[in-house]
PDB file of N, CA and C in Angstrom:
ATOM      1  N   UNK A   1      -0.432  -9.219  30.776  1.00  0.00           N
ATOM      2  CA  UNK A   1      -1.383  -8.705  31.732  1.00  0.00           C
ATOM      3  C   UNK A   1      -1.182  -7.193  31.838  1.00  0.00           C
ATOM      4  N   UNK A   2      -2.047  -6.390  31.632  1.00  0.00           N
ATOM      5  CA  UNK A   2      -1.943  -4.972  31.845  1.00  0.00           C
ATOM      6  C   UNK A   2      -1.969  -4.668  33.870  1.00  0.00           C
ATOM      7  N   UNK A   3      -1.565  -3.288  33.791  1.00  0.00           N
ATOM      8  CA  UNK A   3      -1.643  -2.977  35.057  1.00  0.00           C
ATOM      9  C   UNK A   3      -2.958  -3.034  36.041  1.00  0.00           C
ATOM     10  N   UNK A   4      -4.109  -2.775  35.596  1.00  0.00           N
ATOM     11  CA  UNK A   4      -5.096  -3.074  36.036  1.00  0.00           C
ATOM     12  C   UNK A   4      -5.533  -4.858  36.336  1.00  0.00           C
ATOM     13  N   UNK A   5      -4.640  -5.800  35.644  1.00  0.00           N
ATOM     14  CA  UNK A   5      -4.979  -6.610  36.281  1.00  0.00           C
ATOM     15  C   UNK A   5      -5.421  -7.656  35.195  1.00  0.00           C
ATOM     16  N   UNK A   6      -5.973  -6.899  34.050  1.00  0.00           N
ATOM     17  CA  UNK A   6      -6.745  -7.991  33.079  1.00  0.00           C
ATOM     18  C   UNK A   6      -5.663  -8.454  31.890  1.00  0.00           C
ATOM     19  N   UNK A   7      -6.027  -9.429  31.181  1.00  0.00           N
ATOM     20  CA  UNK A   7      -5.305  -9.904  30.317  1.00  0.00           C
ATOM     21  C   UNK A   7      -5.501  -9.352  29.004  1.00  0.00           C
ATOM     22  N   UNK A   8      -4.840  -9.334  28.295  1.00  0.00           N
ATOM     23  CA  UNK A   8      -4.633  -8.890  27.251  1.00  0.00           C
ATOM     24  C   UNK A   8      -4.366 -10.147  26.170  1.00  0.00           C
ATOM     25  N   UNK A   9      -5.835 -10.144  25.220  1.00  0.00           N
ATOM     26  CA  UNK A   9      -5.561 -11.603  23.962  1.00  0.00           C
ATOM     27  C   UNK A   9      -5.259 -10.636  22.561  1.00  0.00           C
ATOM     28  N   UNK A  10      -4.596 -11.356  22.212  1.00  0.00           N
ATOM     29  CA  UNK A  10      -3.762 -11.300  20.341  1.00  0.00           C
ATOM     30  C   UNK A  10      -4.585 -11.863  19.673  1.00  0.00           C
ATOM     31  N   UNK A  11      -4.760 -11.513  18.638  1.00  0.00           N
ATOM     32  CA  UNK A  11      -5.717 -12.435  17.717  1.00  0.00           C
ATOM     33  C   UNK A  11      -4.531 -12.551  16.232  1.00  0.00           C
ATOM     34  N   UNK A  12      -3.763 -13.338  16.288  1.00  0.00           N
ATOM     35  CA  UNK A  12      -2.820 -13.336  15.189  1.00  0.00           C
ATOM     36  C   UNK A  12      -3.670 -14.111  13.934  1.00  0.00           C
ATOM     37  N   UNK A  13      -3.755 -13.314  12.767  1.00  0.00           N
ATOM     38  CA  UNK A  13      -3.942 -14.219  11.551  1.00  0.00           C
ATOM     39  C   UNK A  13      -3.494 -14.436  10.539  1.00  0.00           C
ATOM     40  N   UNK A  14      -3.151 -15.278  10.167  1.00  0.00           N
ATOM     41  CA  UNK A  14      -1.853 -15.967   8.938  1.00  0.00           C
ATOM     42  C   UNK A  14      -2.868 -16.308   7.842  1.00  0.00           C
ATOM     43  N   UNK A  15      -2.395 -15.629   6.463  1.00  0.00           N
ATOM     44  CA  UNK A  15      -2.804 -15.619   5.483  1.00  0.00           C
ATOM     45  C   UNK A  15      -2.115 -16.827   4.478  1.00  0.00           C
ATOM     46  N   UNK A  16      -2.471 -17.850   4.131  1.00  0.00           N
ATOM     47  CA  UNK A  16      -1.965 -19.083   3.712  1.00  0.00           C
ATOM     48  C   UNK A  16      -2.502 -18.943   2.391  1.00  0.00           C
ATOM     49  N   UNK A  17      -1.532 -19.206   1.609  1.00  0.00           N
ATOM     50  CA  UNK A  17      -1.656 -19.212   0.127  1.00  0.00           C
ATOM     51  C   UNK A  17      -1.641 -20.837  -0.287  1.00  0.00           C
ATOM     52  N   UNK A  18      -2.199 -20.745  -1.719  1.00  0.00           N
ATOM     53  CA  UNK A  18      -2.016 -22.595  -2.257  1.00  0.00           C
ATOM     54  C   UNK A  18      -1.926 -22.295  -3.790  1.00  0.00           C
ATOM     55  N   UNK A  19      -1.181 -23.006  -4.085  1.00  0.00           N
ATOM     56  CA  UNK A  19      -0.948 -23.078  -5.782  1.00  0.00           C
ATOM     57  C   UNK A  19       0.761 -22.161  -5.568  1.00  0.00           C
ATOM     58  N   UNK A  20       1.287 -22.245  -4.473  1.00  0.00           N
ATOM     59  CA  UNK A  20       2.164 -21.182  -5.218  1.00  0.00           C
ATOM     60  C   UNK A  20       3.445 -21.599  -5.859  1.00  0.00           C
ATOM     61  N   UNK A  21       3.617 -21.156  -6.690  1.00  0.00           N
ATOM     62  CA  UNK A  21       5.298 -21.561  -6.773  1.00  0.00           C
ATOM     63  C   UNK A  21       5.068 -21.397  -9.155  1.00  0.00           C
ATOM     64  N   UNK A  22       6.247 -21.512  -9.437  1.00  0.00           N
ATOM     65  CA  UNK A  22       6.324 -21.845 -11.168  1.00  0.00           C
ATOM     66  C   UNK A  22       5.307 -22.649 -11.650  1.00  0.00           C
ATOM     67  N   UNK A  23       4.574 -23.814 -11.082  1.00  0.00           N
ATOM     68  CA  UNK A  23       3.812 -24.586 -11.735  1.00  0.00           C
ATOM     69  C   UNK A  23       1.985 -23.985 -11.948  1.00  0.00           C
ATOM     70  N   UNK A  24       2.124 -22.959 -11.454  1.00  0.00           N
ATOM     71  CA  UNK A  24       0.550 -22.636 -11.072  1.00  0.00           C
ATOM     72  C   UNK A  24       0.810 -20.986 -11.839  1.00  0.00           C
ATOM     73  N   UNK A  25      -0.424 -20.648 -12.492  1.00  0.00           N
ATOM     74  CA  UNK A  25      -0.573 -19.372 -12.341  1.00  0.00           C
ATOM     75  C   UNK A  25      -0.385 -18.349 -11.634  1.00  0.00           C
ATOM     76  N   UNK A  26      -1.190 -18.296 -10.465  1.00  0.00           N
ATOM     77  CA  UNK A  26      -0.924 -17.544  -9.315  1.00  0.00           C
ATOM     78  C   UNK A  26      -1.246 -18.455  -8.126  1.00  0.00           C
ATOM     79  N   UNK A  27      -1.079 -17.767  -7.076  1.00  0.00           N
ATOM     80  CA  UNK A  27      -1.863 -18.042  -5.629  1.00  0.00           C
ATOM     81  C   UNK A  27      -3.474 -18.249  -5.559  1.00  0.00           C
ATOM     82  N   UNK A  28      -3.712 -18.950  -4.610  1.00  0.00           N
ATOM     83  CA  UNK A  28      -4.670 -18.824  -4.430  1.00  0.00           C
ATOM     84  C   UNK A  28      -4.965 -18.762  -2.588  1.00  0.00           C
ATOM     85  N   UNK A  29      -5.659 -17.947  -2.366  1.00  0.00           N
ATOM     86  CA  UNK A  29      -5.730 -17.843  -0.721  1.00  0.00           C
ATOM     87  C   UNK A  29      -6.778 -19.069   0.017  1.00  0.00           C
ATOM     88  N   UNK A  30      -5.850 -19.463   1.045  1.00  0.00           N
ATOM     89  CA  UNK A  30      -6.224 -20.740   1.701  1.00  0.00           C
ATOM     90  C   UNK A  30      -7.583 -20.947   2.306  1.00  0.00           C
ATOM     91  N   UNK A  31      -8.088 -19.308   2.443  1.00  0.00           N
ATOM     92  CA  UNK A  31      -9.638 -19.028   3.349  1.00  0.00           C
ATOM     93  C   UNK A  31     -10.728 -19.014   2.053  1.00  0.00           C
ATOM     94  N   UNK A  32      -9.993 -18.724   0.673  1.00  0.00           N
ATOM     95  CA  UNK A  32     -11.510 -18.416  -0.084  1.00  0.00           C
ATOM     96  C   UNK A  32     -11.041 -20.138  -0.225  1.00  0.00           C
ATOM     97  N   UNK A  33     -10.521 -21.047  -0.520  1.00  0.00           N
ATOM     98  CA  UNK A  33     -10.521 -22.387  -0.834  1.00  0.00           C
ATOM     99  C   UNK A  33     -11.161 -23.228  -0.101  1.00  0.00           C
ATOM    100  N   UNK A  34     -11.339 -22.693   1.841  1.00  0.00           N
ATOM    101  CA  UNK A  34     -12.107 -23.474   2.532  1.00  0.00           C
ATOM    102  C   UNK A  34     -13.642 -22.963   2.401  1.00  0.00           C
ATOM    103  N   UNK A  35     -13.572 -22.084   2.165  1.00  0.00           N
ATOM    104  CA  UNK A  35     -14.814 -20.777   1.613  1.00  0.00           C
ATOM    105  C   UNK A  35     -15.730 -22.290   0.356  1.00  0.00           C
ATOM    106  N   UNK A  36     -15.071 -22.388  -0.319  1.00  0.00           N
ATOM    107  CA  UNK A  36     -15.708 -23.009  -1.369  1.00  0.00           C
ATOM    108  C   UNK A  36     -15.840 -24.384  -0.985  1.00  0.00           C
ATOM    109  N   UNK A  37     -15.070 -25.001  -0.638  1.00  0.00           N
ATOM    110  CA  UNK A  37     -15.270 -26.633   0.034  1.00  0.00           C
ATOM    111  C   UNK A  37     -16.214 -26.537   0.733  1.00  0.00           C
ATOM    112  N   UNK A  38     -16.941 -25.412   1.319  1.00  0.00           N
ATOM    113  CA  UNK A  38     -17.954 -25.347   2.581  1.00  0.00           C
ATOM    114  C   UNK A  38     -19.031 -25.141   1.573  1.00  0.00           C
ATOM    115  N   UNK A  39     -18.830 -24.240   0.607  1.00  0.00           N
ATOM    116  CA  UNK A  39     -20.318 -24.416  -0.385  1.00  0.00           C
ATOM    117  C   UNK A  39     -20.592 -25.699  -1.097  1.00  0.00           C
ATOM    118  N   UNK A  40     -19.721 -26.044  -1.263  1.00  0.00           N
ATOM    119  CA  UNK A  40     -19.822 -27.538  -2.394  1.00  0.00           C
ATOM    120  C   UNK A  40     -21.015 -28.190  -1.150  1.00  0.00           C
ATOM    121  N   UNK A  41     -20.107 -28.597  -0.440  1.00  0.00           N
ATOM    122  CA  UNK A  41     -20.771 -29.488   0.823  1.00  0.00           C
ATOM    123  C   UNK A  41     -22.333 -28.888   1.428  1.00  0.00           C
ATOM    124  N   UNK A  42     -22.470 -27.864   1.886  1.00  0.00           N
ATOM    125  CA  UNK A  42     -23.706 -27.284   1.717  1.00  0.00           C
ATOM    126  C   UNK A  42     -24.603 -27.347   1.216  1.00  0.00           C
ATOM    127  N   UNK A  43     -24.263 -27.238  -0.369  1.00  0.00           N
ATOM    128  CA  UNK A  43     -25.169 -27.174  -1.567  1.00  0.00           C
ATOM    129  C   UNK A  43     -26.402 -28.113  -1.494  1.00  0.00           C
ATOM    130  N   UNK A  44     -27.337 -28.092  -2.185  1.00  0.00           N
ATOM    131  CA  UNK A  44     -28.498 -29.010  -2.212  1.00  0.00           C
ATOM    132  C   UNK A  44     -28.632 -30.149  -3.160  1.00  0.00           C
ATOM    133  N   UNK A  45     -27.489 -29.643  -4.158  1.00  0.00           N
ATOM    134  CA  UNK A  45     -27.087 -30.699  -5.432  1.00  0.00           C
ATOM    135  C   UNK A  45     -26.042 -31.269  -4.385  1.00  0.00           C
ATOM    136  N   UNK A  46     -26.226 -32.584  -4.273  1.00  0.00           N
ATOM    137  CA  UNK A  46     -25.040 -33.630  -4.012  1.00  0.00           C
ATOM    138  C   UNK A  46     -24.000 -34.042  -4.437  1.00  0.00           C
ATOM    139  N   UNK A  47     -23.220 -32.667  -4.461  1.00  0.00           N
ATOM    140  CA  UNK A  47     -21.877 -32.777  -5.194  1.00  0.00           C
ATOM    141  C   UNK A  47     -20.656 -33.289  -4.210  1.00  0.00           C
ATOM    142  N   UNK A  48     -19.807 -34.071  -4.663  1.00  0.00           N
ATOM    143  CA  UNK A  48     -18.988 -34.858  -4.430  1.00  0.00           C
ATOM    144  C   UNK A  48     -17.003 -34.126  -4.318  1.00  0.00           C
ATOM    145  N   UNK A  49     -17.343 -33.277  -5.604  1.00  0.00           N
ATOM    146  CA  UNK A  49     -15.953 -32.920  -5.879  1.00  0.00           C
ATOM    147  C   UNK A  49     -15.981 -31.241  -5.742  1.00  0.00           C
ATOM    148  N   UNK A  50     -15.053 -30.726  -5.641  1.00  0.00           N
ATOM    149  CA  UNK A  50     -14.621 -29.130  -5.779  1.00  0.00           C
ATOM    150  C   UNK A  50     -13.527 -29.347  -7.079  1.00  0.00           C
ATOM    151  N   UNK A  51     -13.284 -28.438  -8.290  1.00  0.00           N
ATOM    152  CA  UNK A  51     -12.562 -28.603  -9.180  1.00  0.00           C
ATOM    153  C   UNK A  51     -12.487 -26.750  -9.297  1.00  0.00           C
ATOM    154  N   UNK A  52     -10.971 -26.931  -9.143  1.00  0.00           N
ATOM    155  CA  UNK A  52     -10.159 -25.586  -8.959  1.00  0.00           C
ATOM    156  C   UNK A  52      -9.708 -25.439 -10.297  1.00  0.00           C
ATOM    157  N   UNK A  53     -10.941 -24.505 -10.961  1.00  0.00           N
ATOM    158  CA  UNK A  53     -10.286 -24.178 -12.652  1.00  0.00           C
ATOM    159  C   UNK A  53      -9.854 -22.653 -12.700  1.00  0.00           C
ATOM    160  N   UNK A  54      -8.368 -22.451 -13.601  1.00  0.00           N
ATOM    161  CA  UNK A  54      -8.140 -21.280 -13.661  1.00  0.00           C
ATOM    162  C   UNK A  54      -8.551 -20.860 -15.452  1.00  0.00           C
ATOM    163  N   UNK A  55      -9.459 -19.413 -15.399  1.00  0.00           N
ATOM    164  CA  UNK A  55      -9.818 -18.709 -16.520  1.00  0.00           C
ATOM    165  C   UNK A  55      -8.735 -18.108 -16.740  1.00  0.00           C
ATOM    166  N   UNK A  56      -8.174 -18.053 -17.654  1.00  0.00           N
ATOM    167  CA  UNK A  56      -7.024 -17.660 -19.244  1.00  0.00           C
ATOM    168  C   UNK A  56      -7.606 -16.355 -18.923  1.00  0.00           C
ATOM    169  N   UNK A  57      -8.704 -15.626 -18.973  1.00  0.00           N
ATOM    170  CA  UNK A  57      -9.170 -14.658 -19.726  1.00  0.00           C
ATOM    171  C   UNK A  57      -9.329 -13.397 -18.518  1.00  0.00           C
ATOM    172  N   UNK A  58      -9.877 -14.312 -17.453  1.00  0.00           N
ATOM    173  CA  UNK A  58      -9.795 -13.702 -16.480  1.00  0.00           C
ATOM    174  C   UNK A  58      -8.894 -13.359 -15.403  1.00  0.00           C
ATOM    175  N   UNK A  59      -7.760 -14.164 -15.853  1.00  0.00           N
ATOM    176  CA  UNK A  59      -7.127 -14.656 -14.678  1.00  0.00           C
ATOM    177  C   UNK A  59      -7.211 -14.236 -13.513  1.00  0.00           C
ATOM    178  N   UNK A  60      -8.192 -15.701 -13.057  1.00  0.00           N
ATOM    179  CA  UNK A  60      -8.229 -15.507 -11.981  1.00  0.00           C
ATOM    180  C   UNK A  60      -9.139 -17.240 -12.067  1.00  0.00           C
ATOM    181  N   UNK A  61      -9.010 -18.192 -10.508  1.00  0.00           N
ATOM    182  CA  UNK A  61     -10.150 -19.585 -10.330  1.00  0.00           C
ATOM    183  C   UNK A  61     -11.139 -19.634 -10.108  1.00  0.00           C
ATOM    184  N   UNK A  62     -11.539 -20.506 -10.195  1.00  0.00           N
ATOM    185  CA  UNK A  62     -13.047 -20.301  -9.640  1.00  0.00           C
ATOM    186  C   UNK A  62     -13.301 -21.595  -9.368  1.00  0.00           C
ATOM    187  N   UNK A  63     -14.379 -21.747  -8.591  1.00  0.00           N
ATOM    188  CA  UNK A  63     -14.508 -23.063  -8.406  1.00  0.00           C
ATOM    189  C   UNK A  63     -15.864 -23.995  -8.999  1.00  0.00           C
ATOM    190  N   UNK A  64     -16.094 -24.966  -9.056  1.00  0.00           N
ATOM    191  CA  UNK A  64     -16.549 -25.793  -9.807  1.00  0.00           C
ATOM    192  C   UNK A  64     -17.082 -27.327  -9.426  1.00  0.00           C
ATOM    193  N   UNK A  65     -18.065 -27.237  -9.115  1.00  0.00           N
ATOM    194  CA  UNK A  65     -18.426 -28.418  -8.642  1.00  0.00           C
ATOM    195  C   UNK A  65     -19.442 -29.721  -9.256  1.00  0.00           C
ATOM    196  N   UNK A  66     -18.325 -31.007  -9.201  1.00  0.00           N
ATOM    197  CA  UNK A  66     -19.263 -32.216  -9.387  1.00  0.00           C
ATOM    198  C   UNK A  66     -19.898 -32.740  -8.675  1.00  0.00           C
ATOM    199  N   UNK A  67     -20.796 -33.715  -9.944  1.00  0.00           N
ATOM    200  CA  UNK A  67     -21.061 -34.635  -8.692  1.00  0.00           C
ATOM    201  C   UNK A  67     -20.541 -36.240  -8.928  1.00  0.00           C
ATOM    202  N   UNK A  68     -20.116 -36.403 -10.156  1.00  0.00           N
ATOM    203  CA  UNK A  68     -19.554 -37.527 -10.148  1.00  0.00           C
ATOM    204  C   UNK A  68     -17.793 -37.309 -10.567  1.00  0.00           C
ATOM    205  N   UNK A  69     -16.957 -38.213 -10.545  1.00  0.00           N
ATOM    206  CA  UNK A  69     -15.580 -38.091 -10.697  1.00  0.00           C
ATOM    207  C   UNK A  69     -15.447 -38.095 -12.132  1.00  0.00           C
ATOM    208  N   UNK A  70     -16.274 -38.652 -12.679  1.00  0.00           N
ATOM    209  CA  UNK A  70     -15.734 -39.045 -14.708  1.00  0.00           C
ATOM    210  C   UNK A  70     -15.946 -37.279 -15.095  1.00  0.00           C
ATOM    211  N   UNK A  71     -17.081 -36.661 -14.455  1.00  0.00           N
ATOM    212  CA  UNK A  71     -16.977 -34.949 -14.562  1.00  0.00           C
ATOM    213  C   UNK A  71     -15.441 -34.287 -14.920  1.00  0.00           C
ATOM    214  N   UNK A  72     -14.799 -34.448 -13.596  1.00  0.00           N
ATOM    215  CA  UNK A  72     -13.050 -33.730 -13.591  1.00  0.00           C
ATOM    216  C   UNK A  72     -12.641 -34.364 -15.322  1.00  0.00           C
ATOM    217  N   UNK A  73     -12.619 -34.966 -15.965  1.00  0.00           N
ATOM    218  CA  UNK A  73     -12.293 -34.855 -17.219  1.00  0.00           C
ATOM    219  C   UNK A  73     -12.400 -33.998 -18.341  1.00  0.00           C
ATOM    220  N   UNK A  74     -13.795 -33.580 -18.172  1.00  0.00           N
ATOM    221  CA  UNK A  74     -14.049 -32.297 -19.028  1.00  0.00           C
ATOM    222  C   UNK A  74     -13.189 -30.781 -19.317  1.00  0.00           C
ATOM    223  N   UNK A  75     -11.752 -31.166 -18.107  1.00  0.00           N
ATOM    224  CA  UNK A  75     -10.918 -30.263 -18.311  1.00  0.00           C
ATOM    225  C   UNK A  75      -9.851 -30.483 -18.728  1.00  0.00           C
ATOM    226  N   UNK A  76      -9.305 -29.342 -19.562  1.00  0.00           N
ATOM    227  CA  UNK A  76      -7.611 -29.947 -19.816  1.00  0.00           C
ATOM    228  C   UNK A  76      -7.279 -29.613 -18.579  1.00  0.00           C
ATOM    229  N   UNK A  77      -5.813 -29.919 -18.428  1.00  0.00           N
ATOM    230  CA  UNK A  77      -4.845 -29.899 -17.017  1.00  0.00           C
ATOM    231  C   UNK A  77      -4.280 -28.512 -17.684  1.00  0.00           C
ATOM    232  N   UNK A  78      -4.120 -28.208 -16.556  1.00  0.00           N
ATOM    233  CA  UNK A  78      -3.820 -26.170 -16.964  1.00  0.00           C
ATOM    234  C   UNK A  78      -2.215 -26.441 -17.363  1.00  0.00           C
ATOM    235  N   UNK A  79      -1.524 -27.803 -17.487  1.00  0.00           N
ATOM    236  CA  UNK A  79      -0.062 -27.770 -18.105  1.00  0.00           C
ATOM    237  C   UNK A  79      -0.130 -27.996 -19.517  1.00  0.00           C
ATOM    238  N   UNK A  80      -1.468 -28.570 -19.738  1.00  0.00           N
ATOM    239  CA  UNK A  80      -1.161 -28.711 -21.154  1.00  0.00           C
ATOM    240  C   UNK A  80      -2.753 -28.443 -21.907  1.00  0.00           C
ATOM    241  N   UNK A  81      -3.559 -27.195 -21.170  1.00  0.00           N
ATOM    242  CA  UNK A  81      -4.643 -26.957 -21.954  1.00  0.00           C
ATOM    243  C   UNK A  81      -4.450 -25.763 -22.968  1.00  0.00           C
ATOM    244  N   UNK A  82      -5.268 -25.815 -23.565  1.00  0.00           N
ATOM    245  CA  UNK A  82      -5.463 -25.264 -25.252  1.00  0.00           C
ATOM    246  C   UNK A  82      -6.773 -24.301 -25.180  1.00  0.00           C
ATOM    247  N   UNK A  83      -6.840 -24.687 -24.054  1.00  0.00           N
ATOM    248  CA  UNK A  83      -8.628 -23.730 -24.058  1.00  0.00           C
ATOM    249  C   UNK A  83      -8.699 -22.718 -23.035  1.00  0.00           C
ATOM    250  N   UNK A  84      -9.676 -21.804 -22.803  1.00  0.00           N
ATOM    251  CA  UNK A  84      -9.657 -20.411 -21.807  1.00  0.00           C
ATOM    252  C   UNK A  84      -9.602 -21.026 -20.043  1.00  0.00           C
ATOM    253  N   UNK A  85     -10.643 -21.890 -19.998  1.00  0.00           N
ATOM    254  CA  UNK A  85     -10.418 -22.687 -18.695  1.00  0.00           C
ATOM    255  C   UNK A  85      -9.870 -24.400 -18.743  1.00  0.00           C
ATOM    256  N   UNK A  86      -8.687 -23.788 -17.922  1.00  0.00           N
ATOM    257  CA  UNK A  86      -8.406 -25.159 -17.305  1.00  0.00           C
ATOM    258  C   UNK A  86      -8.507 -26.092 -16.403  1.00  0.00           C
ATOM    259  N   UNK A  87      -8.057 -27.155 -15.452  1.00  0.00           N
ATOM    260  CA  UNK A  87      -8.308 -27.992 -14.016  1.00  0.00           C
ATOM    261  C   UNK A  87      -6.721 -27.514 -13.774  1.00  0.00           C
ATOM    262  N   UNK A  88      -6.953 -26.627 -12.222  1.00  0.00           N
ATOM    263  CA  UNK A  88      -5.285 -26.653 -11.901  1.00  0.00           C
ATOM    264  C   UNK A  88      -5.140 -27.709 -10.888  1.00  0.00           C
ATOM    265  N   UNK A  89      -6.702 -27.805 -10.101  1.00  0.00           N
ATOM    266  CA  UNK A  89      -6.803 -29.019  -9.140  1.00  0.00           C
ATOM    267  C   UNK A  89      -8.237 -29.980  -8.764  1.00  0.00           C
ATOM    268  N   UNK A  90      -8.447 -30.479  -7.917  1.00  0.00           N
ATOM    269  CA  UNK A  90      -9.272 -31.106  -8.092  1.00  0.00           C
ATOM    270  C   UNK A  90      -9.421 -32.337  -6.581  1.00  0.00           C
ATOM    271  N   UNK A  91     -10.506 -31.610  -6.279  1.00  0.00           N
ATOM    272  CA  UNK A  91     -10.542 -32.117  -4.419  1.00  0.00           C
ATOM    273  C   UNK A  91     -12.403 -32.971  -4.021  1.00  0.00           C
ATOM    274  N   UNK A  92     -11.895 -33.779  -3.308  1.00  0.00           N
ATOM    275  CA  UNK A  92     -12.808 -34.939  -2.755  1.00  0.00           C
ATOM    276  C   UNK A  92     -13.946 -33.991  -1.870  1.00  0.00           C
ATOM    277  N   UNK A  93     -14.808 -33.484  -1.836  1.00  0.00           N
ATOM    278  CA  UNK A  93     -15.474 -32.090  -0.557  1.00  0.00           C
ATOM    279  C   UNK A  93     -15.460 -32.885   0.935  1.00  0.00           C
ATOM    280  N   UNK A  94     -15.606 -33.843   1.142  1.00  0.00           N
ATOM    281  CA  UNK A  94     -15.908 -35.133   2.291  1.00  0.00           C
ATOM    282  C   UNK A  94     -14.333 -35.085   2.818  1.00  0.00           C
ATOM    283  N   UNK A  95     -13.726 -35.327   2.538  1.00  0.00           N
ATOM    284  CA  UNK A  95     -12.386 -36.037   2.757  1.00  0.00           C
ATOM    285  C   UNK A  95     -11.248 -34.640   2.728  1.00  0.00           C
ATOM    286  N   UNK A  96     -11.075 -34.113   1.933  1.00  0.00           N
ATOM    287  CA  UNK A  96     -10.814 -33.016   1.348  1.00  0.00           C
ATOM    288  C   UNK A  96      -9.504 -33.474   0.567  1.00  0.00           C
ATOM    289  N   UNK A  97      -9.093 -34.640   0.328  1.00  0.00           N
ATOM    290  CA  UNK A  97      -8.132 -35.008  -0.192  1.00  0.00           C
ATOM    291  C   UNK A  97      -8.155 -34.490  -1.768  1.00  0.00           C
ATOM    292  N   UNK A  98      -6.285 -34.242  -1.987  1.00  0.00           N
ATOM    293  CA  UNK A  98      -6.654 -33.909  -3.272  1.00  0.00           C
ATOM    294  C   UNK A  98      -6.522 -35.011  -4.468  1.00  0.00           C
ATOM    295  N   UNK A  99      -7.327 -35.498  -5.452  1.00  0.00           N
ATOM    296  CA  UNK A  99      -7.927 -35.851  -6.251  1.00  0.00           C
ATOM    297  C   UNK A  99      -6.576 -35.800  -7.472  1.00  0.00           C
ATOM    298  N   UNK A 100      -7.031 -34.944  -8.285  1.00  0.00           N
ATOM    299  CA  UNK A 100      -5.759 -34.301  -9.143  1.00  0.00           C
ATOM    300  C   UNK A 100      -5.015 -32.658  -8.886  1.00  0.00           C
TER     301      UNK A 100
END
């Protein structure tokens, strides 16, 4: 409370990373990930899945959306792909559970 009487609010914001650690390329930040689960779901195509592929070339993810599950196959798994884009993950948009 300041001297005049009024309160004083904090607005603290925590920057949450995902993917991190040896198994992943890089980070990925937790706000552009809900960022994209909110477009999938939005969208006008009735897509089902969000698929978190990382570009070789670019490095950097992007996201990717199905609409059926046999789709997420079309990627190698970024542990053992051979090609510029891989699947590092792979999420339900409804549920948000992760998938692969």
């Amino acid at each position: 409370m300041t001297n005049d009487g009024h309160c004083l609010i904090f607005r603290v914001q925590c920057a949450f990373n995902m993917f991190n650690g040896p198994d992943f390329p890089k980070s990925l930040d937790e706000e552009v990930f809900s960022l994209w689960l909110e477009n999938g779901r939005l969208s006008k195509i009735g897509y089902n899945y969000l698929l978190v592929i990382w570009d070789q070339y670019d490095a950097l993810y992007r996201p990717v959306y199905a609409e059926h599950r046999d789709e997420i196959g079309q990627y190698e798994t970024y542990k053992s792909s051979t090609t510029r884009e891989s699947l590092v993950a792979a999420y339900d948009l409804y549920s948000e559970s992760r998938i692969i």
